[in-house]
C-alpha atoms as a PDB file:
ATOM      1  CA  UNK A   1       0.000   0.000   0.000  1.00  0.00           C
ATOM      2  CA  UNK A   2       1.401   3.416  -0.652  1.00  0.00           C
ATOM      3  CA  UNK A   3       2.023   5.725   1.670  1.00  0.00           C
ATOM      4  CA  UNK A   4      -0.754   8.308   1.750  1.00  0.00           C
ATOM      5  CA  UNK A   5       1.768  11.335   2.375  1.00  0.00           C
ATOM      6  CA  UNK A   6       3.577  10.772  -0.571  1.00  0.00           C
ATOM      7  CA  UNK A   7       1.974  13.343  -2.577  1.00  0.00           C
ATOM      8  CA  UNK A   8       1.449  15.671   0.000  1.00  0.00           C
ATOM      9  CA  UNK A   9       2.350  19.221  -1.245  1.00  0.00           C
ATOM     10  CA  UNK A  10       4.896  17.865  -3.912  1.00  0.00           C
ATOM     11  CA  UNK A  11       4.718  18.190  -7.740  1.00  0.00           C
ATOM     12  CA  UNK A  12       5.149  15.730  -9.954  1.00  0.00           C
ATOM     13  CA  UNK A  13       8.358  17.293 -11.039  1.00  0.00           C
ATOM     14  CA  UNK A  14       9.644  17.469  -7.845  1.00  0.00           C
ATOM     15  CA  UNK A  15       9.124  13.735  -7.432  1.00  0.00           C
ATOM     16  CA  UNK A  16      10.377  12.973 -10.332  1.00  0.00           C
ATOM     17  CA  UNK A  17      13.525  14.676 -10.055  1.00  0.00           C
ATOM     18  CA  UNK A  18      14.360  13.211  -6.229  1.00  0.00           C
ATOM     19  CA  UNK A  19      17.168  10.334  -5.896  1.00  0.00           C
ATOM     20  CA  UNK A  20      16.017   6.993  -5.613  1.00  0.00           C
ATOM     21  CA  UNK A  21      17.264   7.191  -1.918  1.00  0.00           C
ATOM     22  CA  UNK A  22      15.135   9.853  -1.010  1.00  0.00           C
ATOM     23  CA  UNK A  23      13.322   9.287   2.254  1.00  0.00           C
ATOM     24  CA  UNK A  24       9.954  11.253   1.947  1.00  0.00           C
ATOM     25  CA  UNK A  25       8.232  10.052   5.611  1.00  0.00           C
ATOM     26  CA  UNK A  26      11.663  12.004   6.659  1.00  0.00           C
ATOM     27  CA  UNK A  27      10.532  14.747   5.046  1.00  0.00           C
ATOM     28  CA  UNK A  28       6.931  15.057   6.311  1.00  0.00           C
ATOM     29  CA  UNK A  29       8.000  14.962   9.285  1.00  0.00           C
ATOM     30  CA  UNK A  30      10.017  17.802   8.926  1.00  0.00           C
ATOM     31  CA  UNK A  31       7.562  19.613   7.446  1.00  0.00           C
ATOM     32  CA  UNK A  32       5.594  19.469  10.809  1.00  0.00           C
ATOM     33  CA  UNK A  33       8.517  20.981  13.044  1.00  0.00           C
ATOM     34  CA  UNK A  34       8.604  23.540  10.647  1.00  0.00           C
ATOM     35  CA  UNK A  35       4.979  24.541  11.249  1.00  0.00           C
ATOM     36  CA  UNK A  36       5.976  26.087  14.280  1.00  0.00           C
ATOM     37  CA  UNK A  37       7.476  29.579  14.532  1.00  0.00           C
ATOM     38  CA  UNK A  38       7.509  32.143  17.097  1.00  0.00           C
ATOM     39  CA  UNK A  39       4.180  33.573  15.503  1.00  0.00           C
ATOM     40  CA  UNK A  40       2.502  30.225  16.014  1.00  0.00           C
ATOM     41  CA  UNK A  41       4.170  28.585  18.842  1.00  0.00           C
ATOM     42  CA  UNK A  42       1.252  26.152  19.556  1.00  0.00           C
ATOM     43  CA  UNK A  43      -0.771  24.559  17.169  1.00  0.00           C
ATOM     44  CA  UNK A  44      -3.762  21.876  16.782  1.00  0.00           C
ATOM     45  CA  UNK A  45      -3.933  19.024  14.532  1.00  0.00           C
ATOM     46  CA  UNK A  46      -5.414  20.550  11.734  1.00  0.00           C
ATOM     47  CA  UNK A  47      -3.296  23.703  11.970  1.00  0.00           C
ATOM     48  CA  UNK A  48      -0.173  21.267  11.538  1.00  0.00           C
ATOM     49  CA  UNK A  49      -1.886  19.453   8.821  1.00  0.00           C
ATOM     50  CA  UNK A  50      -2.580  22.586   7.059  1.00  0.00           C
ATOM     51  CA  UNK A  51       0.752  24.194   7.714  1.00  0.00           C
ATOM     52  CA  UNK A  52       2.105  21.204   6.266  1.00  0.00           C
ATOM     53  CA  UNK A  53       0.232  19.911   3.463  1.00  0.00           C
ATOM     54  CA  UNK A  54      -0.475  16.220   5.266  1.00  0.00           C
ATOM     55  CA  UNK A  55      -3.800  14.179   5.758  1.00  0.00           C
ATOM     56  CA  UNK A  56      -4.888  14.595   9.715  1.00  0.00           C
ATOM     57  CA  UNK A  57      -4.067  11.058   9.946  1.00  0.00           C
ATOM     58  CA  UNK A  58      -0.856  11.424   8.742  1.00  0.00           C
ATOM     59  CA  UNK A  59      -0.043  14.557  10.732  1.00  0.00           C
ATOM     60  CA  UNK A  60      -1.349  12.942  13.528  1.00  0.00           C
ATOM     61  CA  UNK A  61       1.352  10.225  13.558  1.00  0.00           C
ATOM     62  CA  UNK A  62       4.087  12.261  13.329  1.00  0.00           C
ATOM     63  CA  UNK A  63       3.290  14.716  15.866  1.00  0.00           C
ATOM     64  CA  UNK A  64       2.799  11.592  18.412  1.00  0.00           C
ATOM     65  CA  UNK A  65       5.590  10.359  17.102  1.00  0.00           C
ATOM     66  CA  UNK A  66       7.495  13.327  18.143  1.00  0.00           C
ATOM     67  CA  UNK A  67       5.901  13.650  21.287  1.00  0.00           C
ATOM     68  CA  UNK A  68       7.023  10.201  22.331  1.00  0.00           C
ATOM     69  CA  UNK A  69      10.896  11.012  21.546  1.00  0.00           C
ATOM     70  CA  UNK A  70      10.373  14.201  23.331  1.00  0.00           C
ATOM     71  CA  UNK A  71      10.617  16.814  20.813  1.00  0.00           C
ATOM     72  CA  UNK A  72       6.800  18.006  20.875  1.00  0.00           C
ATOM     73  CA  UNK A  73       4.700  18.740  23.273  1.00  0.00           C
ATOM     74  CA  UNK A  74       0.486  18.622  23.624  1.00  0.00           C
ATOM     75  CA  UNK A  75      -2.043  19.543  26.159  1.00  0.00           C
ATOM     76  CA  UNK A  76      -4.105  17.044  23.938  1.00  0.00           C
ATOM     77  CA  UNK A  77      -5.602  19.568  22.044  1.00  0.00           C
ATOM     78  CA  UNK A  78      -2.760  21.919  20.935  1.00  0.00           C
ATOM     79  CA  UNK A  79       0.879  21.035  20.229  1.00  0.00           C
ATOM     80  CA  UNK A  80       4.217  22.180  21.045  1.00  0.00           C
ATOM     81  CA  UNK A  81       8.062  22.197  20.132  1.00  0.00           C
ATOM     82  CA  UNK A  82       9.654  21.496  22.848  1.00  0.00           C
ATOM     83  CA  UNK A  83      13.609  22.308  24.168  1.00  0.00           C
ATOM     84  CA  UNK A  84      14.849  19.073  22.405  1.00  0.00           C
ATOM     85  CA  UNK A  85      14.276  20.449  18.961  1.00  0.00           C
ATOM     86  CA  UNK A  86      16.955  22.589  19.724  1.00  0.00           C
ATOM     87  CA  UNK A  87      19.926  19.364  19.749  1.00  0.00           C
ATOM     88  CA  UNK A  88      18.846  18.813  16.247  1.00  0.00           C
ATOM     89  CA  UNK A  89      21.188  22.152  15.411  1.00  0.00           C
ATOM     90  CA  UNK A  90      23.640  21.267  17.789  1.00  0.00           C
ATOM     91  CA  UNK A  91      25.887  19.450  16.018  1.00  0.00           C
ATOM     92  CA  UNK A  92      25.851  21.704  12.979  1.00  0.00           C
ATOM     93  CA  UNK A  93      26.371  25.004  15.745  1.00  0.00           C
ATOM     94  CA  UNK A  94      28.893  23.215  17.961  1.00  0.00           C
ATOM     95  CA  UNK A  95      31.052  22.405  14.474  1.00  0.00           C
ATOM     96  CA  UNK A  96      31.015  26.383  13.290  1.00  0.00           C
ATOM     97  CA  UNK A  97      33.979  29.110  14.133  1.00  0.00           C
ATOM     98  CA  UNK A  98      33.103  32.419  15.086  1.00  0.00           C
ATOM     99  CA  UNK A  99      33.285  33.654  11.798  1.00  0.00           C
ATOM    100  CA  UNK A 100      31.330  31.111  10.250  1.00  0.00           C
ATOM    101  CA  UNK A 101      28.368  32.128  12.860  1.00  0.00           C
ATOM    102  CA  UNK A 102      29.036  35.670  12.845  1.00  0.00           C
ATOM    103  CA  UNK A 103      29.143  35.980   8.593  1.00  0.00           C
ATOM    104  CA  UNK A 104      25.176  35.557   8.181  1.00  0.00           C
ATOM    105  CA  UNK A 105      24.169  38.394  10.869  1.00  0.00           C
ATOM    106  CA  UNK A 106      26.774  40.971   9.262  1.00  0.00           C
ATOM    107  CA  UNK A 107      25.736  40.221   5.958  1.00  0.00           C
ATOM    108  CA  UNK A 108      21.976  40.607   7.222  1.00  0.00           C
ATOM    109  CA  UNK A 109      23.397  44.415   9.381  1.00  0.00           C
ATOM    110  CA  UNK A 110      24.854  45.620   6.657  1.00  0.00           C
ATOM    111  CA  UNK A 111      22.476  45.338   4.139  1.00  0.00           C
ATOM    112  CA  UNK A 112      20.061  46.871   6.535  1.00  0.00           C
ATOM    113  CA  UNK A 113      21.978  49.919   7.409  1.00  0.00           C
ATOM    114  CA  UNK A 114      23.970  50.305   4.233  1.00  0.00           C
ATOM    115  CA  UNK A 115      27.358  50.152   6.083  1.00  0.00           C
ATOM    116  CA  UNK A 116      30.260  47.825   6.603  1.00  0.00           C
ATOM    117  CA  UNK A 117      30.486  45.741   9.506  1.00  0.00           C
ATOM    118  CA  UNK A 118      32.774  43.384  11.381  1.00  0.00           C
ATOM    119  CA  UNK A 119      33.955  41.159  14.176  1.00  0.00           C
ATOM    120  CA  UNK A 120      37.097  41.146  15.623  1.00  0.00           C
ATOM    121  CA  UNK A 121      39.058  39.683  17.776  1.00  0.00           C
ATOM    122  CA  UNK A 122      41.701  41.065  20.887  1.00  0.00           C
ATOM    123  CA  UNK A 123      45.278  39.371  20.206  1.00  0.00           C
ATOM    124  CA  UNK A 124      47.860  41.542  22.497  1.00  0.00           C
ATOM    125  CA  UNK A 125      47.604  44.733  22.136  1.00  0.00           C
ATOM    126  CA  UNK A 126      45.698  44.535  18.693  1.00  0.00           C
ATOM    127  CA  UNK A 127      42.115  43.318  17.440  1.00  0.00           C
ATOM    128  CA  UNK A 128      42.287  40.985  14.760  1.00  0.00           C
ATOM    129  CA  UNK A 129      39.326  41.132  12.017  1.00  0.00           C
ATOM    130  CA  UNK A 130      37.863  37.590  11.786  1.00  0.00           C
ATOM    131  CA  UNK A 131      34.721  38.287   9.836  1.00  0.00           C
ATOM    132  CA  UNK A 132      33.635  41.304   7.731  1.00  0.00           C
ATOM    133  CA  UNK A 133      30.897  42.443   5.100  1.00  0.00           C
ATOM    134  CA  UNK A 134      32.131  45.122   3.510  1.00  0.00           C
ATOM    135  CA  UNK A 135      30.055  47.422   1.383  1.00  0.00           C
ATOM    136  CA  UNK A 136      32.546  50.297   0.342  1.00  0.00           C
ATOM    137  CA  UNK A 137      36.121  50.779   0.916  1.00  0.00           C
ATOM    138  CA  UNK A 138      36.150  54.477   3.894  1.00  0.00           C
ATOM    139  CA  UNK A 139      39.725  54.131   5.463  1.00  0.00           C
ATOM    140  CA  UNK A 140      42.994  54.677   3.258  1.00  0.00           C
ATOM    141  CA  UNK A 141      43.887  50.640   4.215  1.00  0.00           C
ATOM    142  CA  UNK A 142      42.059  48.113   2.852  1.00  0.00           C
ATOM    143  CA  UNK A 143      40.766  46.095   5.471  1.00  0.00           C
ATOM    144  CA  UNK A 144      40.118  42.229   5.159  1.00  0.00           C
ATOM    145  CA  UNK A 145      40.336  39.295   7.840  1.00  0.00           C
ATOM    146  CA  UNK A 146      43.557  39.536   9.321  1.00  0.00           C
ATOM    147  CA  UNK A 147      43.619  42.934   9.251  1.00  0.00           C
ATOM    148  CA  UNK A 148      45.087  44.267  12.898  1.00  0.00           C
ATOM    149  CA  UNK A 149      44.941  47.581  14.550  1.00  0.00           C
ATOM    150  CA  UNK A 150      46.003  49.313  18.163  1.00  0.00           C
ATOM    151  CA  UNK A 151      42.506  48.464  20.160  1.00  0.00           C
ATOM    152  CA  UNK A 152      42.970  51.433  22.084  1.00  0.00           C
ATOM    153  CA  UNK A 153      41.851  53.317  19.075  1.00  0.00           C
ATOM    154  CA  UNK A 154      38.816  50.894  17.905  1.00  0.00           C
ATOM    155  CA  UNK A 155      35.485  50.328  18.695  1.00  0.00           C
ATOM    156  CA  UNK A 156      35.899  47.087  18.966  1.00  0.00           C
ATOM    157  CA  UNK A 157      38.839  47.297  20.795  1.00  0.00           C
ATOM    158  CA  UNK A 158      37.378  49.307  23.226  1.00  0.00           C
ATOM    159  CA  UNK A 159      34.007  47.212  23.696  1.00  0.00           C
ATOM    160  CA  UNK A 160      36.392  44.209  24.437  1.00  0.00           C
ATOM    161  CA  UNK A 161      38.709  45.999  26.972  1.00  0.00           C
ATOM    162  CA  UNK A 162      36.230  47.528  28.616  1.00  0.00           C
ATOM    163  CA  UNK A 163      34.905  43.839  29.927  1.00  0.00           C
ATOM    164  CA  UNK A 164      38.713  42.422  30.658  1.00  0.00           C
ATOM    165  CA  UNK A 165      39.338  42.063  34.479  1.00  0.00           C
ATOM    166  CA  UNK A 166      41.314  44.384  35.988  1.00  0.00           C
ATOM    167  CA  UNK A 167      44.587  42.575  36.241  1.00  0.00           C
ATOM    168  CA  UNK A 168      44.369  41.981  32.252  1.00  0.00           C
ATOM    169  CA  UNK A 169      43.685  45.731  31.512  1.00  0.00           C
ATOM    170  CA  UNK A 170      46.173  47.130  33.926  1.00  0.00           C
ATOM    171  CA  UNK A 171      48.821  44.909  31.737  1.00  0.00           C
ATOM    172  CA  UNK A 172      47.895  45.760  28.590  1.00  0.00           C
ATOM    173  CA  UNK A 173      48.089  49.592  29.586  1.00  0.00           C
ATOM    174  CA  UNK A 174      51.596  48.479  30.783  1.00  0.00           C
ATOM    175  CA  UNK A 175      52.156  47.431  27.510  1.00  0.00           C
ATOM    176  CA  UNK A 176      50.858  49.590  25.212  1.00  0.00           C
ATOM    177  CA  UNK A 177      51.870  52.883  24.038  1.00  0.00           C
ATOM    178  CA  UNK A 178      49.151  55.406  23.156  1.00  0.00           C
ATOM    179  CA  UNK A 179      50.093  56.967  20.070  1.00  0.00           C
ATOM    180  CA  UNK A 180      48.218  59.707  18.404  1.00  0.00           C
ATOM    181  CA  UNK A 181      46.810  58.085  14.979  1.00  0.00           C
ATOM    182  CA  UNK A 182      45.016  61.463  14.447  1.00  0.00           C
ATOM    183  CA  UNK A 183      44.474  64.983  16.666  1.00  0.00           C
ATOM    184  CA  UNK A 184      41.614  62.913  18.083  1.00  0.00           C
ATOM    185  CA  UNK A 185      43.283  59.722  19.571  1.00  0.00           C
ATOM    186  CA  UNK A 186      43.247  59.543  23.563  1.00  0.00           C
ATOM    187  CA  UNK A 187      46.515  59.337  24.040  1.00  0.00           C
ATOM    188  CA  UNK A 188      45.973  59.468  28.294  1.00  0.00           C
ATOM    189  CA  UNK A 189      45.847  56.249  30.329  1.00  0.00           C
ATOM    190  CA  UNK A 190      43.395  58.250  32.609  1.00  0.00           C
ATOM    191  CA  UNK A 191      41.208  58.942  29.750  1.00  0.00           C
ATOM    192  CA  UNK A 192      41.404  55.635  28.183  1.00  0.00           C
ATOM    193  CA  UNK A 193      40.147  54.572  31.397  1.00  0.00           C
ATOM    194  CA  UNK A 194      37.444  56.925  32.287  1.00  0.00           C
ATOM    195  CA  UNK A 195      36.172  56.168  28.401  1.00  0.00           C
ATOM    196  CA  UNK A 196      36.276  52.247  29.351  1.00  0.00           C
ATOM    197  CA  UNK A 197      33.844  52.614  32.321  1.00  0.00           C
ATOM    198  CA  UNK A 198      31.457  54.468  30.229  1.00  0.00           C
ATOM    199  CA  UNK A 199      31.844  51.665  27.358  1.00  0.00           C
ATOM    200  CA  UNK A 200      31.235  49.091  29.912  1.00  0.00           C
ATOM    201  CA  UNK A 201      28.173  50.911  31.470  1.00  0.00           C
ATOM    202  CA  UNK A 202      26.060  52.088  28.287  1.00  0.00           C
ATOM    203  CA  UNK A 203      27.282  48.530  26.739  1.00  0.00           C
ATOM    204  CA  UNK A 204      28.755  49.844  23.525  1.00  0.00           C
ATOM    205  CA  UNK A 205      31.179  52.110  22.146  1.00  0.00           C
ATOM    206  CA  UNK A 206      31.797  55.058  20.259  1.00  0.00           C
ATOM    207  CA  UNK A 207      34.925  56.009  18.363  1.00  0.00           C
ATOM    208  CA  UNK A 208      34.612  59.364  16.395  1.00  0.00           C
ATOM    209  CA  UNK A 209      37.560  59.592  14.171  1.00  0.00           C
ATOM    210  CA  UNK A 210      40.494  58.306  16.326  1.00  0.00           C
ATOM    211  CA  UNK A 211      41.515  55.379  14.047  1.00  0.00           C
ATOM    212  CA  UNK A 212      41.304  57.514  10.837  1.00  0.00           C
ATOM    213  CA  UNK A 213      40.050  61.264  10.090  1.00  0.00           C
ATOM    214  CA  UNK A 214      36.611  60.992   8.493  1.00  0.00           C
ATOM    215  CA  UNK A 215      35.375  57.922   9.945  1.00  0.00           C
ATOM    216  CA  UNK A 216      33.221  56.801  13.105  1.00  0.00           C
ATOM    217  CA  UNK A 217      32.755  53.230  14.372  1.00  0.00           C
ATOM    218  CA  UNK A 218      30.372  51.915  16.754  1.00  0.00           C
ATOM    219  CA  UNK A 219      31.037  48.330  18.506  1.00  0.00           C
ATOM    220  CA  UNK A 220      29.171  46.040  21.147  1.00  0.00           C
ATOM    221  CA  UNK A 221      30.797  43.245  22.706  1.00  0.00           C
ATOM    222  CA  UNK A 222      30.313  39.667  22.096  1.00  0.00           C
ATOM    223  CA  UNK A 223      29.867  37.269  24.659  1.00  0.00           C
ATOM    224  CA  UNK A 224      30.013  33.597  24.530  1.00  0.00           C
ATOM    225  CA  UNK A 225      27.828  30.784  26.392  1.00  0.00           C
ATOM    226  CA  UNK A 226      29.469  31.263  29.531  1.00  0.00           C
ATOM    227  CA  UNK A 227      29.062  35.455  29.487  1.00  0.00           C
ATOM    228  CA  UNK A 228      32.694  36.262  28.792  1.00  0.00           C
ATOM    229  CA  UNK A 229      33.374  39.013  26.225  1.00  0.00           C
ATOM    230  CA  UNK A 230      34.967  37.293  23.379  1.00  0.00           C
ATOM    231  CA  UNK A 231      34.619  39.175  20.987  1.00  0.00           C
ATOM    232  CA  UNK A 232      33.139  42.513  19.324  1.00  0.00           C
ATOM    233  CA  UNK A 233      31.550  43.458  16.145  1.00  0.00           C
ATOM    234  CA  UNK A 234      31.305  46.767  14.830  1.00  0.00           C
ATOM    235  CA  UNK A 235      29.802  49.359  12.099  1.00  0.00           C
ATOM    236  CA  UNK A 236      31.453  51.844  10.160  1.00  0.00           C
ATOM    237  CA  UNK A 237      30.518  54.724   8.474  1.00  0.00           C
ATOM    238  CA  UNK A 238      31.714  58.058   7.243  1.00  0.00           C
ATOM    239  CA  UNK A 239      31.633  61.164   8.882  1.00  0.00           C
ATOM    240  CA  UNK A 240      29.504  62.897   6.094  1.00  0.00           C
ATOM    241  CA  UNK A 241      26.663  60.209   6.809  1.00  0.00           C
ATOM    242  CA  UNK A 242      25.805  62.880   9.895  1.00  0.00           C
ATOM    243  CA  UNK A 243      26.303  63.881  13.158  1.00  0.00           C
ATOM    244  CA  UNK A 244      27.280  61.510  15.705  1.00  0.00           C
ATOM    245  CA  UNK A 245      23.642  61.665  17.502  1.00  0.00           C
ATOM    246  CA  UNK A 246      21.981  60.901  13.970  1.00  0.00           C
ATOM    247  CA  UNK A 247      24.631  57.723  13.200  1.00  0.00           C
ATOM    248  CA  UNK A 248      23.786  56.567  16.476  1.00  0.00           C
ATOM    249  CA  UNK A 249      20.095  56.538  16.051  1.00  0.00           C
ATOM    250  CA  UNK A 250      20.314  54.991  13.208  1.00  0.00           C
ATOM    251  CA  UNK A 251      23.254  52.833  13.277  1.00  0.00           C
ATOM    252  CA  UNK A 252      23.171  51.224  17.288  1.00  0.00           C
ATOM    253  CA  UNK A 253      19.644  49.503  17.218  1.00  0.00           C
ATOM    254  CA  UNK A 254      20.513  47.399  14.102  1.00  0.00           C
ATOM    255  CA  UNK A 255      24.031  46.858  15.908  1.00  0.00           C
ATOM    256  CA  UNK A 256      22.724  45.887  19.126  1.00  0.00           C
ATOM    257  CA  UNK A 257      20.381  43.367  17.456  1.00  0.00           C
ATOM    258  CA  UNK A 258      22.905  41.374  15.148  1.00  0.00           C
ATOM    259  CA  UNK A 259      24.951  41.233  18.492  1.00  0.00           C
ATOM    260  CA  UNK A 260      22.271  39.668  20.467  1.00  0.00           C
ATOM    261  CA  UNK A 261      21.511  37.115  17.432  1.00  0.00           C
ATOM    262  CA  UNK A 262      25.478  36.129  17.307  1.00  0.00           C
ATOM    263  CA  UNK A 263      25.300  35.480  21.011  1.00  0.00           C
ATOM    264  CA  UNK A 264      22.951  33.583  20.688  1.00  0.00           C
ATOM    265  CA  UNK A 265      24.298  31.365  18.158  1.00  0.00           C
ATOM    266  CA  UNK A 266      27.326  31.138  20.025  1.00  0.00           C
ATOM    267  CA  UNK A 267      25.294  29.914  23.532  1.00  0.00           C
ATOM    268  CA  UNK A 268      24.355  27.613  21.548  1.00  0.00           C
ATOM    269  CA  UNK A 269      27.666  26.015  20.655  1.00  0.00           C
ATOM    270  CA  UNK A 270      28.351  25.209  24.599  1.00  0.00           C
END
C-alpha cells in the first residue's frame, strides 16, 4: 500500500527529479517541526496538517511520534516544540567558528543599514578582524580578515577591553603605548580609562575619528555561552553620513540586534 503522504504538497516534477534514496516520511516529518514559529508557537492538529500539506491522519502520527521522543509537546488539544528540537542544530552550531556564525548576521546588518560591519578579535595589544561584510572601501587601508589595529583606538577594541578584568587591563596599559593616529586619539591612560567605564556601562562604544580622520565606528561586545566578552563586532561609516547623535540613532539599534543574534548562536555552541 502506498504511503498516503507521498503526494502531499509535492509536484510531480519534484518527485520525479528526487534520488532513488530519497526518504519522503523524513521529510513530512520535517515539514511538521517547521509549522511552528515564534508567531505560532502552539498549534492543533489541523493547523499542523494545514501548515504542512499532510492528511490529519498522517499529521497525527508524526506529531505523536514526536511527542514520544520528546521533541513536541500537547495539552491534547494543541501542540508544542519542545527544548529538544533545539539538539537537532547542535551538532551543525557546535562544528562552526566564530566567523562562520558571525558571517550571516553581518551580511543581514549591513544590508540593513547600508554600512560595513565586522567582528574582531583582541590578540595583544591589537584586534584581529575575523569576519567582515564590507560594502565600500572608507579608510585609506584596505581592510580584510587579518587585518590588525592598536585596540585602544577601535570600537571594537574598546568594547572588548572595557569587559577584561582588571589585572588583564592594567597589563595591557603596561604594555601599550598610546600613540596619536590622528588629533583625536586619547593618548591618556586616565582617559582611556574613564572612556572604558562608560563603554562598559552604556554597553557599547563610540569612536569618532580616532583610528582615521573621516570615519566613526560603533562596537558592542560579544559574549560567549558562559558570558565572557569574546569578541566585538562593529559598524562603520563616514563622517559625512551625519552627526554623531543621527549615526547613532540609526546605526546602534541594528548593531545591538545582530549582536544579540550572534550570542545567541554562540550559547548555543556550549
Amino acid at each position: 500500500m502506498a504511503d498516503e503522504t507521498s503526494g502531499a504538497g509535492t509536484s510531480p516534477d519534484d518527485v520525479a527529479a528526487r534520488s532513488p534514496e530519497f526518504v519522503q516520511s523524513l521529510e513530512r516529518g520535517l515539514a511538521v517541526i517547521r509549522a511552528f514559529d515564534s508567531e505560532r508557537p502552539s498549534l492543533t492538529l489541523s493547523d499542523v496538517a494545514r501548515e504542512a500539506s499532510l492528511s490529519r491522519a498522517s499529521a497525527r502520527r508524526f506529531l505523536h511520534t514526536l511527542v514520544e521522543l520528546g521533541y513536541v509537546a500537547t495539552d491534547g488539544r494543541e501542540f508544542s516544540l519542545r527544548p529538544a528540537v533545539l539538539d537537532l542544530g547542535h551538532a551543525y552550531l557546535s562544528s562552526l567558528t566564530l566567523p562562520e556564525i558571525a558571517t550571516v548576521h553581518l551580511q543581514e546588518l549591513s544590508e540593513q543599514v547600508g554600512e560595513s560591519s565586522s567582528v574582531a578579535v583582541l590578540d595583544g595589544a591589537d584586534i584581529v578582524y575575523v569576519a567582515r561584510v564590507a560594502t565600500r572601501r572608507i579608510m585609506s587601508a584596505a581592510i580584510r580578515v587579518g587585518t590588525r589595529f592598536p585596540a585602544y583606538a577601535t570600537s571594537m577594541g574598546r568594547a572588548i577591553l572595557a569587559h577584561a578584568e582588571p589585572a588583564v587591563l592594567d597589563a595591557y596599559l603596561a604594555a601599550t603605548e598610546l600613540e596619536p593616529l590622528t588629533s583625536r586619539t586619547i593618548t591618556k591612560q586616565r582617559d582611556l580609562r574613564a572612556e572604558l567605564v562608560r563603554v562598559r556601562e552604556q554597553g557599547w562604544a563610540l569612536v569618532d575619528q580616532e583610528l582615521e580622520e573621516g570615519l566613526r565606528s560603533v562596537a558592542a561586545p560579544l559574549r560567549d555561552g558562559t558570558g565572557r566578552v569574546v569578541a566585538a563586532v562593529n559598524v562603520s561609516a563616514p563622517v559625512r553620513r551625519g552627526e554623531i547623535a543621527e549615526i547613532l540613532e540609526y546605526l546602534l539599534p541594528p548593531l545591538l540586534k545582530a549582536a544579540a543574534a550572534i550570542e545567541a548562536d554562540l550559547a548555543r555552541m556550549r
